[in-house]
C-alpha atoms as a PDB file:
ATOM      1  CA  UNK A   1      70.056 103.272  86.684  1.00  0.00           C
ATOM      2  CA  UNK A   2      71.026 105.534  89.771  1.00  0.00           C
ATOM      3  CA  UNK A   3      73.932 107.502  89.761  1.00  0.00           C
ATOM      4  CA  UNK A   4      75.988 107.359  92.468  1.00  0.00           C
ATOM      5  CA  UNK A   5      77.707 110.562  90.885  1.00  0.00           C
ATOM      6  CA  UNK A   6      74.288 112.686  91.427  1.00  0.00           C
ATOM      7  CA  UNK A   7      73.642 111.956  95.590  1.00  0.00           C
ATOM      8  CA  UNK A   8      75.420 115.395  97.411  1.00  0.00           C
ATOM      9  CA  UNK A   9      77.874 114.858  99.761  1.00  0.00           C
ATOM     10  CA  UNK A  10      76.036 115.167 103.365  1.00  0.00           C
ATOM     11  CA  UNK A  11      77.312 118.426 105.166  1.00  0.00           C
ATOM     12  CA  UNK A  12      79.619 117.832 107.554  1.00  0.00           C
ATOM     13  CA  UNK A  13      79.413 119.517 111.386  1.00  0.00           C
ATOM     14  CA  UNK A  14      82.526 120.975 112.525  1.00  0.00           C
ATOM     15  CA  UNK A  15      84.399 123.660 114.978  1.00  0.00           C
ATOM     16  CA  UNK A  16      86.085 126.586 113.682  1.00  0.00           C
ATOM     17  CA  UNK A  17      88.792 128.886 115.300  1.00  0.00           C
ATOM     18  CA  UNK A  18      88.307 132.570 114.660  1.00  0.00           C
ATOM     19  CA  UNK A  19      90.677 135.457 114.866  1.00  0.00           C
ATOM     20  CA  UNK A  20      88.084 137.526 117.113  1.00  0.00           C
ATOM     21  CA  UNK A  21      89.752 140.630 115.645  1.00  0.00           C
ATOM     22  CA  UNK A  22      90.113 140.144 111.976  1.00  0.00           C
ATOM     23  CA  UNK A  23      87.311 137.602 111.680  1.00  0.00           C
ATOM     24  CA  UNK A  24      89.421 134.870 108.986  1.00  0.00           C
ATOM     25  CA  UNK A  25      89.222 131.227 110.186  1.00  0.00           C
ATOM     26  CA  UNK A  26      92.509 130.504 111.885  1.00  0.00           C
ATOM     27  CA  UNK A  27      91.771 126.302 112.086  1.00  0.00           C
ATOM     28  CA  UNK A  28      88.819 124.630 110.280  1.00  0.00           C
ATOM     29  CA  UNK A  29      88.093 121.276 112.452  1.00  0.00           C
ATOM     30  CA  UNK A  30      85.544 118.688 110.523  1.00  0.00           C
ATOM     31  CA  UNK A  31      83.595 115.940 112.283  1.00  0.00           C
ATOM     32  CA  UNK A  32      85.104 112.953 110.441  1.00  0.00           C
ATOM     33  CA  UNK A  33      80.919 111.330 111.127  1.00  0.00           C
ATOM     34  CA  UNK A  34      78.040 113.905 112.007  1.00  0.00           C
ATOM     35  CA  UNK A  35      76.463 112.688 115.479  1.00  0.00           C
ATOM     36  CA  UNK A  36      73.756 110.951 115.576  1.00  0.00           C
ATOM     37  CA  UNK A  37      72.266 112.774 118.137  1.00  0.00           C
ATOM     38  CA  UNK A  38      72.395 116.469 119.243  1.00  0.00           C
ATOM     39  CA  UNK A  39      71.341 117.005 123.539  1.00  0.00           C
ATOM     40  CA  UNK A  40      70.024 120.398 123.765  1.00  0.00           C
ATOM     41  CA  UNK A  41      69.389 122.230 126.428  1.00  0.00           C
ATOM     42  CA  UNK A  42      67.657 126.113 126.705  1.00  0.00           C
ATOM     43  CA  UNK A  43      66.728 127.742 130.077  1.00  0.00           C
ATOM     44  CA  UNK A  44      64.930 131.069 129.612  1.00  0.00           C
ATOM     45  CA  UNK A  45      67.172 134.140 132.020  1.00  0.00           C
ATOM     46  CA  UNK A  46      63.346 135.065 133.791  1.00  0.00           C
ATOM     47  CA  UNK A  47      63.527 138.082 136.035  1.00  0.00           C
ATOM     48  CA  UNK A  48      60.755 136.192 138.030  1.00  0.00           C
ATOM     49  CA  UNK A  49      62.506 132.859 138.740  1.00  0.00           C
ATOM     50  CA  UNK A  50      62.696 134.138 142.527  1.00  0.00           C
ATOM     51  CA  UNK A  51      58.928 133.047 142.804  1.00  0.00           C
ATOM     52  CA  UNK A  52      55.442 134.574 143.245  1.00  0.00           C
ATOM     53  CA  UNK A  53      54.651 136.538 146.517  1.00  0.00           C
ATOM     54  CA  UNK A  54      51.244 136.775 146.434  1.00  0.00           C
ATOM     55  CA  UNK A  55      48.420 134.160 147.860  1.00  0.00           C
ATOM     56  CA  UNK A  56      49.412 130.404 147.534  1.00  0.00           C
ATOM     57  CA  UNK A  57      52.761 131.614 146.431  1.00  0.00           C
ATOM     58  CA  UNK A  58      56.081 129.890 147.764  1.00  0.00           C
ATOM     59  CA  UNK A  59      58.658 133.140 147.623  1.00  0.00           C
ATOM     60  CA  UNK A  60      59.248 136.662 147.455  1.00  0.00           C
ATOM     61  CA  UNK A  61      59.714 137.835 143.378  1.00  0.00           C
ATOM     62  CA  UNK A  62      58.088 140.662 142.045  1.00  0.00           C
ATOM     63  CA  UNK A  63      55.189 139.862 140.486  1.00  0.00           C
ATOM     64  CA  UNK A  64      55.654 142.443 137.970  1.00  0.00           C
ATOM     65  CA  UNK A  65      59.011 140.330 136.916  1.00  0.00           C
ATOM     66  CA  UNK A  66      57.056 137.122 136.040  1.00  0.00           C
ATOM     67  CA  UNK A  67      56.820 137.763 132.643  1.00  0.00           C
ATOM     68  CA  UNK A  68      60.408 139.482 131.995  1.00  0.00           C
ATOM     69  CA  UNK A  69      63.516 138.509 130.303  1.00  0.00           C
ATOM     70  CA  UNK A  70      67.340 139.494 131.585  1.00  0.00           C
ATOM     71  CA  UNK A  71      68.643 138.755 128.451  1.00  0.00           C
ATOM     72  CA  UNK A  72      69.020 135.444 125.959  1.00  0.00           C
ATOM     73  CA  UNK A  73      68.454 131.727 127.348  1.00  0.00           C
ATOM     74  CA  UNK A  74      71.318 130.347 127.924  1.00  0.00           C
ATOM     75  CA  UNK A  75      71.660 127.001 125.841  1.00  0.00           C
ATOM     76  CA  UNK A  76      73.766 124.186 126.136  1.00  0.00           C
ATOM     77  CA  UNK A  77      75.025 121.205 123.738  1.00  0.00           C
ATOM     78  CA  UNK A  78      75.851 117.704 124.228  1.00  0.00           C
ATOM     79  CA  UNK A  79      76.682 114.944 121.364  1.00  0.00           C
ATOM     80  CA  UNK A  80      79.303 112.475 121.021  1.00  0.00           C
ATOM     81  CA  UNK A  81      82.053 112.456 118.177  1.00  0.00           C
ATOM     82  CA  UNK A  82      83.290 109.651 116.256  1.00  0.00           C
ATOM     83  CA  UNK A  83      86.367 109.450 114.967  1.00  0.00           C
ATOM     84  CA  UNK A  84      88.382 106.560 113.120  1.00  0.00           C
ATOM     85  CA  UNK A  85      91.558 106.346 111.425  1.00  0.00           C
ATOM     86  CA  UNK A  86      90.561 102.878 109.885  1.00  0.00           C
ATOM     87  CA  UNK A  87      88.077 104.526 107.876  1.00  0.00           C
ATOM     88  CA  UNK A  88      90.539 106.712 105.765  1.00  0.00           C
ATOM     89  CA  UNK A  89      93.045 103.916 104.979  1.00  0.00           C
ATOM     90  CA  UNK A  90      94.089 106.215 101.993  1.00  0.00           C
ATOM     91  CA  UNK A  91      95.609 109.014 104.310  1.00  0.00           C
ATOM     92  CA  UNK A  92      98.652 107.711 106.345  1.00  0.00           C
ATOM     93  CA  UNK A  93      98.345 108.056 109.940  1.00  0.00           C
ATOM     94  CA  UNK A  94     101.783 107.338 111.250  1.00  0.00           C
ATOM     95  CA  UNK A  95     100.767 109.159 114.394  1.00  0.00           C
ATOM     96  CA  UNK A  96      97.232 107.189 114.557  1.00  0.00           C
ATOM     97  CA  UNK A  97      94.464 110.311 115.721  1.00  0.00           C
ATOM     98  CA  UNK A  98      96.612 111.837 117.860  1.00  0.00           C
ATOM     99  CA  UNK A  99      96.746 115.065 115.751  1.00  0.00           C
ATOM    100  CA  UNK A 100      93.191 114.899 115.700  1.00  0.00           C
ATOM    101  CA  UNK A 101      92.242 114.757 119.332  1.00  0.00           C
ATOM    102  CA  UNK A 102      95.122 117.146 120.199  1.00  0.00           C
ATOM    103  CA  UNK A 103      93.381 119.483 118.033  1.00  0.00           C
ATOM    104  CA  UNK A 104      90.361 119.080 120.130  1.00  0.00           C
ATOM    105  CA  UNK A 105      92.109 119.216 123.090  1.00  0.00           C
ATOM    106  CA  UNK A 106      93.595 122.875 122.591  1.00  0.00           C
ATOM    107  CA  UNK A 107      90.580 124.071 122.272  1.00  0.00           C
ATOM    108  CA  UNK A 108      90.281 123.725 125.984  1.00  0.00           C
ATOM    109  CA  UNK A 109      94.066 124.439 126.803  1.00  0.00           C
ATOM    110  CA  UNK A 110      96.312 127.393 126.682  1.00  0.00           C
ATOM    111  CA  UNK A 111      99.564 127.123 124.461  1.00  0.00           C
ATOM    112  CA  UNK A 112     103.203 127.087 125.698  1.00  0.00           C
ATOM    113  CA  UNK A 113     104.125 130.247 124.568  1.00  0.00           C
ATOM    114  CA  UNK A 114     100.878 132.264 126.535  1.00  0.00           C
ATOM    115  CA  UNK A 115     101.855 130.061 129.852  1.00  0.00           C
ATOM    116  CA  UNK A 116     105.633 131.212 129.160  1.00  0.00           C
ATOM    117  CA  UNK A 117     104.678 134.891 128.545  1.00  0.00           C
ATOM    118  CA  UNK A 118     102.077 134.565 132.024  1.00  0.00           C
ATOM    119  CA  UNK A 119     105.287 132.953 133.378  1.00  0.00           C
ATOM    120  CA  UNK A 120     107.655 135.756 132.687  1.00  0.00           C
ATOM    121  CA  UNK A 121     104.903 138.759 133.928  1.00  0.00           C
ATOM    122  CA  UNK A 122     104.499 136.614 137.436  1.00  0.00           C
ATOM    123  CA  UNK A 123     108.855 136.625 137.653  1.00  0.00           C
ATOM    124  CA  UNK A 124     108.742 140.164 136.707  1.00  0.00           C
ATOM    125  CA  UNK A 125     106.416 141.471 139.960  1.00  0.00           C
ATOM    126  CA  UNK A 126     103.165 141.690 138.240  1.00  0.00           C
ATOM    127  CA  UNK A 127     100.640 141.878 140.790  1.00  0.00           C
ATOM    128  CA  UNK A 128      97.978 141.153 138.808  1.00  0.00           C
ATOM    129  CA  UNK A 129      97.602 138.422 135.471  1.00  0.00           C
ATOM    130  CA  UNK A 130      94.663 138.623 133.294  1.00  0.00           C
ATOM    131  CA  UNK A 131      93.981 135.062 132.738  1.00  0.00           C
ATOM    132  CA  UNK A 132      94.442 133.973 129.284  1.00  0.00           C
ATOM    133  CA  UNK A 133      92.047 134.265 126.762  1.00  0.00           C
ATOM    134  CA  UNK A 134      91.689 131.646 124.398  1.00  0.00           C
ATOM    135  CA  UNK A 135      90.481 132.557 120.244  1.00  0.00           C
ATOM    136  CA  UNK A 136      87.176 132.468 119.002  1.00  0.00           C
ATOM    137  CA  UNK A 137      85.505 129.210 118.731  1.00  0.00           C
ATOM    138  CA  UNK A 138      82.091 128.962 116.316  1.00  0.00           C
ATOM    139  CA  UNK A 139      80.236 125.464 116.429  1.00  0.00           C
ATOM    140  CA  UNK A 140      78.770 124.811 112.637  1.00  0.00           C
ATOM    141  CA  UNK A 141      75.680 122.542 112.336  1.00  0.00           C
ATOM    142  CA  UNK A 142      74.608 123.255 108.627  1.00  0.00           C
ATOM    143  CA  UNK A 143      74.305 127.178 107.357  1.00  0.00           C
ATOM    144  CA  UNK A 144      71.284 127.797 109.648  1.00  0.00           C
ATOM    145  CA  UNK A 145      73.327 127.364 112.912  1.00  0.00           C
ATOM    146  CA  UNK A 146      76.418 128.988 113.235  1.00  0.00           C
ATOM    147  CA  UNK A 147      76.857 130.252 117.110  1.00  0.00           C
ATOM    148  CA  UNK A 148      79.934 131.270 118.789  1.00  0.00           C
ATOM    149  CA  UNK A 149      80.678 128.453 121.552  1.00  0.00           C
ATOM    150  CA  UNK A 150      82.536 127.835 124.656  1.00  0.00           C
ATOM    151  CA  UNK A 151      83.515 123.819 124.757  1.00  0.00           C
ATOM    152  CA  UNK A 152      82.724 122.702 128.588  1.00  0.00           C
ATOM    153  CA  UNK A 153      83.135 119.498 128.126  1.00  0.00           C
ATOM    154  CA  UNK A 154      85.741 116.861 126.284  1.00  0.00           C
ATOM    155  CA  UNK A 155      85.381 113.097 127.350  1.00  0.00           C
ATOM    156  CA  UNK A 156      87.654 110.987 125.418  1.00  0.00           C
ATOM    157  CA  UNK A 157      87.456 106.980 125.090  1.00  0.00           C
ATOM    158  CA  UNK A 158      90.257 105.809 123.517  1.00  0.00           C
ATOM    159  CA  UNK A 159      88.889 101.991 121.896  1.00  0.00           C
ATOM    160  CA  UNK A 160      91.636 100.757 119.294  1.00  0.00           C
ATOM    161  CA  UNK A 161      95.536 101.605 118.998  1.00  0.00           C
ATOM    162  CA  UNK A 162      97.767 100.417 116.226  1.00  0.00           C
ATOM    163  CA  UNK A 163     101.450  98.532 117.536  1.00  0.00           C
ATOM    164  CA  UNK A 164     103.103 101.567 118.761  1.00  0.00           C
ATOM    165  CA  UNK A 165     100.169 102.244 120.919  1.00  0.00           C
ATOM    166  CA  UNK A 166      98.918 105.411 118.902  1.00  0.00           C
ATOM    167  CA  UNK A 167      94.943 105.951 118.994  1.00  0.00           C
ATOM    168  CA  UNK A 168      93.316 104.987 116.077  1.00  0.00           C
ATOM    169  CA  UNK A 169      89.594 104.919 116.997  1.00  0.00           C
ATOM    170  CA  UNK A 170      88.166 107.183 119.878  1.00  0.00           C
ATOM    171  CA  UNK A 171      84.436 108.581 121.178  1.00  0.00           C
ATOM    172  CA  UNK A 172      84.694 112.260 122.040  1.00  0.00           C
ATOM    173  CA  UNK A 173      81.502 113.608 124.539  1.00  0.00           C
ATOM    174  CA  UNK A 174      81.461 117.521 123.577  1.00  0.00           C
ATOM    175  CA  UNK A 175      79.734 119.655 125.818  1.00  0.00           C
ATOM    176  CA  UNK A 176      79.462 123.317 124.248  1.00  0.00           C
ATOM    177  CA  UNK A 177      77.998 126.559 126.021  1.00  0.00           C
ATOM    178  CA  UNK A 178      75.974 128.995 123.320  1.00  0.00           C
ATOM    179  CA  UNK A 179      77.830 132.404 124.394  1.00  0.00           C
ATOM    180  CA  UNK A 180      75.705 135.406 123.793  1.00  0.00           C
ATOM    181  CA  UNK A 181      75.682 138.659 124.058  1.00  0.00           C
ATOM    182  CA  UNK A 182      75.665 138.338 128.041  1.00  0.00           C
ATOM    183  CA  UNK A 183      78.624 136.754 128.429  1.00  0.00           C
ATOM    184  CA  UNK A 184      80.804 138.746 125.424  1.00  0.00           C
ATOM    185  CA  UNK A 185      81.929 142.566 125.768  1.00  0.00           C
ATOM    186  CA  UNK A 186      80.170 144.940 123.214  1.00  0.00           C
ATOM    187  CA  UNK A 187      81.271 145.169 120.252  1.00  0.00           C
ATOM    188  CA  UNK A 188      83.097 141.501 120.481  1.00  0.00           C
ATOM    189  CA  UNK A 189      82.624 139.428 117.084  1.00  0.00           C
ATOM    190  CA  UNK A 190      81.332 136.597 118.604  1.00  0.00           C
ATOM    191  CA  UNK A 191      78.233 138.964 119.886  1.00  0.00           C
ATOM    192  CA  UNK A 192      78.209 139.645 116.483  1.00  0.00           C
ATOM    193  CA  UNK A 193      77.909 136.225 114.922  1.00  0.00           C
ATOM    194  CA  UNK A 194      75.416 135.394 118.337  1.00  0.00           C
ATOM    195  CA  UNK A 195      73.119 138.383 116.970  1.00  0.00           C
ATOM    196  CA  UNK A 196      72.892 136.511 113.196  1.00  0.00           C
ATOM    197  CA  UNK A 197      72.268 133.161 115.042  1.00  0.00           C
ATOM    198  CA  UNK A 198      69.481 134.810 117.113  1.00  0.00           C
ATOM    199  CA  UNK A 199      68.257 136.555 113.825  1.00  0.00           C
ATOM    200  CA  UNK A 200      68.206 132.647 111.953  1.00  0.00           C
ATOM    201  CA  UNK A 201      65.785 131.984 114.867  1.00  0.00           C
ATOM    202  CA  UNK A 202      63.284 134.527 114.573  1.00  0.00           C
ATOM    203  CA  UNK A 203      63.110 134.052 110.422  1.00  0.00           C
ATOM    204  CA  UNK A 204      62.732 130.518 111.065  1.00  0.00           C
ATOM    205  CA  UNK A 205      59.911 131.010 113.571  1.00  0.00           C
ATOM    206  CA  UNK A 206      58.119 134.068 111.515  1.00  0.00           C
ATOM    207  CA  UNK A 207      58.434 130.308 108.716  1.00  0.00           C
ATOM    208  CA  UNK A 208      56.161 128.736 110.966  1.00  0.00           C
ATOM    209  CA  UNK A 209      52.165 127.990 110.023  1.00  0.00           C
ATOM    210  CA  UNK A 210      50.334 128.693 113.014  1.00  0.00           C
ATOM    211  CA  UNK A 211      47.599 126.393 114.250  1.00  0.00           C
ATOM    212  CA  UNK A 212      44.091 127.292 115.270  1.00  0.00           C
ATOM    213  CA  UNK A 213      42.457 127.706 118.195  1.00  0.00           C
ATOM    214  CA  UNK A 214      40.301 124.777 117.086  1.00  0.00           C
ATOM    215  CA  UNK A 215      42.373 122.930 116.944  1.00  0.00           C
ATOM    216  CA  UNK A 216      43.054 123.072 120.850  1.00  0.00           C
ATOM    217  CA  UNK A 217      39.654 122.756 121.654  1.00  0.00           C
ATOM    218  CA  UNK A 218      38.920 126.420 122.417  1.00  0.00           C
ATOM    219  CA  UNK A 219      35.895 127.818 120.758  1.00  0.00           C
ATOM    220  CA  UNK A 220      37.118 131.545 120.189  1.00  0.00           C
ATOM    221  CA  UNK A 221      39.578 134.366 121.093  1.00  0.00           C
ATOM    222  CA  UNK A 222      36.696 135.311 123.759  1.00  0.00           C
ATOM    223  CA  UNK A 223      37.875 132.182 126.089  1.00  0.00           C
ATOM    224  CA  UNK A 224      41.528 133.915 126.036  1.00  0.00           C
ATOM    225  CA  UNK A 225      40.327 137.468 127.244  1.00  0.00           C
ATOM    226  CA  UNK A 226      39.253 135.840 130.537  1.00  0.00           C
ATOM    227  CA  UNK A 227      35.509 136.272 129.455  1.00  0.00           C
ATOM    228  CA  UNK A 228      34.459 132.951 128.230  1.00  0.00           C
END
Protein backbone atom coordinates (compact mmCIF):
# COMPACT_ATOMS: atom_id res chain seq x y z
CA UNK A 1 0.00 0.00 0.00
CA UNK A 2 1.66 3.49 -0.82
CA UNK A 3 2.34 5.83 1.70
CA UNK A 4 1.37 9.06 1.22
CA UNK A 5 3.67 9.85 4.34
CA UNK A 6 6.95 8.70 2.24
CA UNK A 7 6.47 11.15 -1.23
CA UNK A 8 8.92 14.53 -0.32
CA UNK A 9 7.43 17.63 -0.40
CA UNK A 10 8.38 19.21 -4.02
CA UNK A 11 10.86 22.23 -3.48
CA UNK A 12 9.37 25.25 -3.70
CA UNK A 13 10.95 28.39 -5.98
CA UNK A 14 11.06 31.56 -4.24
CA UNK A 15 12.77 35.27 -3.90
CA UNK A 16 14.83 36.17 -1.07
CA UNK A 17 15.87 39.67 0.30
CA UNK A 18 19.46 39.92 1.42
CA UNK A 19 21.20 42.34 3.69
CA UNK A 20 24.08 42.94 0.97
CA UNK A 21 26.31 43.75 3.96
CA UNK A 22 25.78 41.16 6.56
CA UNK A 23 24.53 38.50 4.16
CA UNK A 24 21.23 37.09 6.68
CA UNK A 25 17.94 36.84 4.72
CA UNK A 26 15.97 39.93 5.60
CA UNK A 27 12.38 38.46 3.80
CA UNK A 28 12.02 34.84 2.56
CA UNK A 29 9.18 35.06 -0.33
CA UNK A 30 7.81 31.35 -1.46
CA UNK A 31 6.01 30.67 -4.74
CA UNK A 32 2.70 29.44 -3.29
CA UNK A 33 2.83 26.89 -7.04
CA UNK A 34 6.30 26.45 -8.88
CA UNK A 35 5.74 27.67 -12.65
CA UNK A 36 5.20 25.58 -15.04
CA UNK A 37 7.42 27.03 -17.29
CA UNK A 38 10.75 28.94 -16.93
CA UNK A 39 11.59 31.57 -20.43
CA UNK A 40 15.23 31.85 -20.54
CA UNK A 41 17.12 33.91 -22.28
CA UNK A 42 21.37 34.10 -22.57
CA UNK A 43 23.18 36.44 -25.05
CA UNK A 44 26.95 35.90 -25.04
CA UNK A 45 28.87 39.90 -24.31
CA UNK A 46 31.18 39.07 -27.85
CA UNK A 47 33.86 41.66 -28.43
CA UNK A 48 33.17 40.87 -32.19
CA UNK A 49 29.40 41.57 -32.40
CA UNK A 50 30.45 44.81 -34.50
CA UNK A 51 30.91 42.37 -37.54
CA UNK A 52 33.66 40.94 -39.79
CA UNK A 53 35.73 43.39 -42.01
CA UNK A 54 37.27 41.27 -44.20
CA UNK A 55 35.94 39.84 -47.81
CA UNK A 56 32.10 39.18 -47.95
CA UNK A 57 31.93 40.79 -44.59
CA UNK A 58 29.03 43.36 -43.72
CA UNK A 59 31.02 45.76 -40.98
CA UNK A 60 34.04 46.97 -39.50
CA UNK A 61 35.00 44.60 -36.08
CA UNK A 62 38.26 43.38 -35.50
CA UNK A 63 38.67 40.22 -36.63
CA UNK A 64 40.91 39.37 -33.89
CA UNK A 65 37.67 40.11 -31.47
CA UNK A 66 35.49 37.37 -33.09
CA UNK A 67 36.22 34.91 -30.76
CA UNK A 68 36.42 37.14 -27.41
CA UNK A 69 34.34 37.57 -24.42
CA UNK A 70 33.74 41.16 -22.42
CA UNK A 71 32.60 39.47 -19.61
CA UNK A 72 29.44 36.97 -18.57
CA UNK A 73 26.22 36.62 -20.92
CA UNK A 74 23.82 38.44 -19.75
CA UNK A 75 20.64 36.21 -19.02
CA UNK A 76 17.22 36.96 -18.57
CA UNK A 77 14.02 35.17 -16.90
CA UNK A 78 10.47 35.08 -17.64
CA UNK A 79 7.65 32.74 -15.89
CA UNK A 80 4.36 33.44 -14.56
CA UNK A 81 3.32 33.07 -10.76
CA UNK A 82 0.28 31.66 -9.38
CA UNK A 83 -1.08 32.57 -6.47
CA UNK A 84 -4.50 31.68 -4.64
CA UNK A 85 -5.91 32.36 -1.40
CA UNK A 86 -8.69 29.66 -1.98
CA UNK A 87 -6.18 27.09 -1.84
CA UNK A 88 -5.09 27.68 1.87
CA UNK A 89 -8.63 27.89 3.33
CA UNK A 90 -6.87 26.99 6.71
CA UNK A 91 -4.92 30.40 6.93
CA UNK A 92 -7.33 33.43 7.25
CA UNK A 93 -6.95 35.97 4.69
CA UNK A 94 -8.97 38.87 5.94
CA UNK A 95 -6.95 41.04 3.61
CA UNK A 96 -7.39 38.42 0.56
CA UNK A 97 -3.45 38.41 -1.25
CA UNK A 98 -2.91 41.73 -0.83
CA UNK A 99 0.04 41.16 1.59
CA UNK A 100 1.27 38.86 -0.84
CA UNK A 101 1.45 40.89 -3.99
CA UNK A 102 2.52 43.98 -1.97
CA UNK A 103 5.38 41.95 -1.03
CA UNK A 104 6.15 41.49 -4.62
CA UNK A 105 5.55 44.79 -5.41
CA UNK A 106 8.35 46.35 -3.06
CA UNK A 107 10.63 44.57 -4.56
CA UNK A 108 10.38 47.01 -7.38
CA UNK A 109 9.55 50.16 -5.17
CA UNK A 110 11.40 52.28 -2.75
CA UNK A 111 9.92 52.61 0.89
CA UNK A 112 8.45 55.77 2.51
CA UNK A 113 11.02 56.39 4.78
CA UNK A 114 14.11 56.36 1.79
CA UNK A 115 11.65 58.79 -0.41
CA UNK A 116 11.25 60.95 2.94
CA UNK A 117 15.02 60.92 3.73
CA UNK A 118 15.68 61.76 -0.50
CA UNK A 119 12.93 64.31 0.32
CA UNK A 120 14.60 66.05 3.17
CA UNK A 121 18.41 66.07 1.28
CA UNK A 122 16.54 67.80 -1.97
CA UNK A 123 14.86 70.67 0.84
CA UNK A 124 18.17 70.88 2.38
CA UNK A 125 20.23 72.17 -1.05
CA UNK A 126 21.73 68.95 -2.02
CA UNK A 127 22.84 69.30 -5.42
CA UNK A 128 23.24 65.99 -6.08
CA UNK A 129 20.92 62.56 -4.82
CA UNK A 130 22.28 59.19 -5.28
CA UNK A 131 19.28 57.38 -6.34
CA UNK A 132 18.15 54.83 -3.98
CA UNK A 133 19.39 51.58 -3.81
CA UNK A 134 17.15 48.90 -3.16
CA UNK A 135 18.52 45.36 -0.90
CA UNK A 136 19.74 42.36 -2.33
CA UNK A 137 17.40 40.23 -4.18
CA UNK A 138 18.53 36.27 -4.92
CA UNK A 139 16.03 34.23 -7.22
CA UNK A 140 16.06 30.36 -5.81
CA UNK A 141 15.17 27.59 -8.33
CA UNK A 142 16.30 24.40 -6.34
CA UNK A 143 20.05 24.36 -4.60
CA UNK A 144 21.76 24.33 -8.04
CA UNK A 145 20.52 27.88 -8.99
CA UNK A 146 20.81 30.48 -6.66
CA UNK A 147 21.74 33.94 -8.66
CA UNK A 148 21.46 37.37 -7.43
CA UNK A 149 18.53 39.08 -9.58
CA UNK A 150 17.19 42.34 -10.60
CA UNK A 151 13.11 41.92 -11.11
CA UNK A 152 12.33 43.93 -14.57
CA UNK A 153 9.23 42.96 -14.85
CA UNK A 154 5.82 42.51 -12.56
CA UNK A 155 2.47 42.03 -14.57
CA UNK A 156 -0.33 41.45 -12.29
CA UNK A 157 -3.94 39.99 -13.30
CA UNK A 158 -6.08 40.26 -10.66
CA UNK A 159 -9.04 37.17 -11.53
CA UNK A 160 -11.21 36.63 -8.24
CA UNK A 161 -11.94 39.08 -5.15
CA UNK A 162 -13.86 38.11 -2.08
CA UNK A 163 -17.05 40.85 -0.99
CA UNK A 164 -14.91 43.61 0.13
CA UNK A 165 -13.18 43.55 -3.14
CA UNK A 166 -9.75 42.16 -1.74
CA UNK A 167 -7.70 39.90 -4.36
CA UNK A 168 -7.91 36.49 -3.74
CA UNK A 169 -6.54 34.82 -6.91
CA UNK A 170 -3.95 36.67 -9.22
CA UNK A 171 -1.23 35.68 -12.25
CA UNK A 172 2.05 37.49 -11.65
CA UNK A 173 4.49 37.70 -15.15
CA UNK A 174 8.13 38.05 -13.44
CA UNK A 175 10.73 39.20 -15.55
CA UNK A 176 14.24 38.89 -13.66
CA UNK A 177 17.76 40.17 -14.96
CA UNK A 178 20.84 37.60 -13.83
CA UNK A 179 23.24 40.48 -12.36
CA UNK A 180 26.84 39.54 -12.57
CA UNK A 181 29.84 40.61 -11.87
CA UNK A 182 29.49 43.43 -14.68
CA UNK A 183 26.88 45.12 -13.37
CA UNK A 184 27.91 44.83 -9.29
CA UNK A 185 30.98 46.83 -7.71
CA UNK A 186 33.89 44.52 -6.51
CA UNK A 187 33.72 43.10 -3.69
CA UNK A 188 29.63 43.39 -3.61
CA UNK A 189 27.95 40.04 -2.19
CA UNK A 190 25.82 39.57 -4.89
CA UNK A 191 29.19 39.23 -7.21
CA UNK A 192 29.88 36.91 -4.72
CA UNK A 193 26.87 34.64 -4.81
CA UNK A 194 27.02 35.36 -9.05
CA UNK A 195 30.69 33.75 -8.86
CA UNK A 196 29.11 30.33 -6.96
CA UNK A 197 26.24 30.37 -9.56
CA UNK A 198 28.81 30.61 -12.41
CA UNK A 199 30.95 27.92 -10.52
CA UNK A 200 27.39 25.44 -10.36
CA UNK A 201 27.68 25.88 -14.17
CA UNK A 202 31.00 24.81 -14.97
CA UNK A 203 30.69 21.53 -12.39
CA UNK A 204 27.58 20.79 -14.06
CA UNK A 205 29.09 21.01 -17.54
CA UNK A 206 32.63 19.23 -16.52
CA UNK A 207 29.09 16.34 -15.43
CA UNK A 208 28.49 16.14 -18.94
CA UNK A 209 29.37 12.75 -21.22
CA UNK A 210 30.69 14.00 -24.30
CA UNK A 211 29.62 12.57 -27.63
CA UNK A 212 31.79 11.38 -30.46
CA UNK A 213 32.77 12.62 -33.45
CA UNK A 214 30.92 9.66 -34.97
CA UNK A 215 28.42 10.33 -33.97
CA UNK A 216 28.23 13.66 -36.13
CA UNK A 217 29.25 12.04 -39.07
CA UNK A 218 32.89 13.15 -39.08
CA UNK A 219 35.38 10.44 -39.62
CA UNK A 220 38.35 11.81 -37.37
CA UNK A 221 39.98 14.78 -35.54
CA UNK A 222 41.93 15.20 -39.05
CA UNK A 223 38.55 16.78 -40.70
CA UNK A 224 38.73 19.49 -37.70
CA UNK A 225 42.45 20.60 -38.36
CA UNK A 226 41.32 21.90 -41.78
CA UNK A 227 43.19 18.89 -43.47
CA UNK A 228 40.56 16.43 -44.26
Amino acid sequence: MTRYADIPKPIRSGLVVVDPDRGTPQRVIVLQFNPDTLERSIAPQSAGDSGDSGAGGNGGGDRNEALRLKGPAEETWKFTAEIDATDQLEIAAPDGIHPQLATLEMLVQPTTAQLRAASRLAQNGTIEISPIEMPLTLFTWGSKRVMPVRLTELSVNESAFDVNLNPIRASLGIGMKILTVSDLPAGHRGADLYMAHLAQKERLAAAARGGSLGALGLPGADVLSGRG
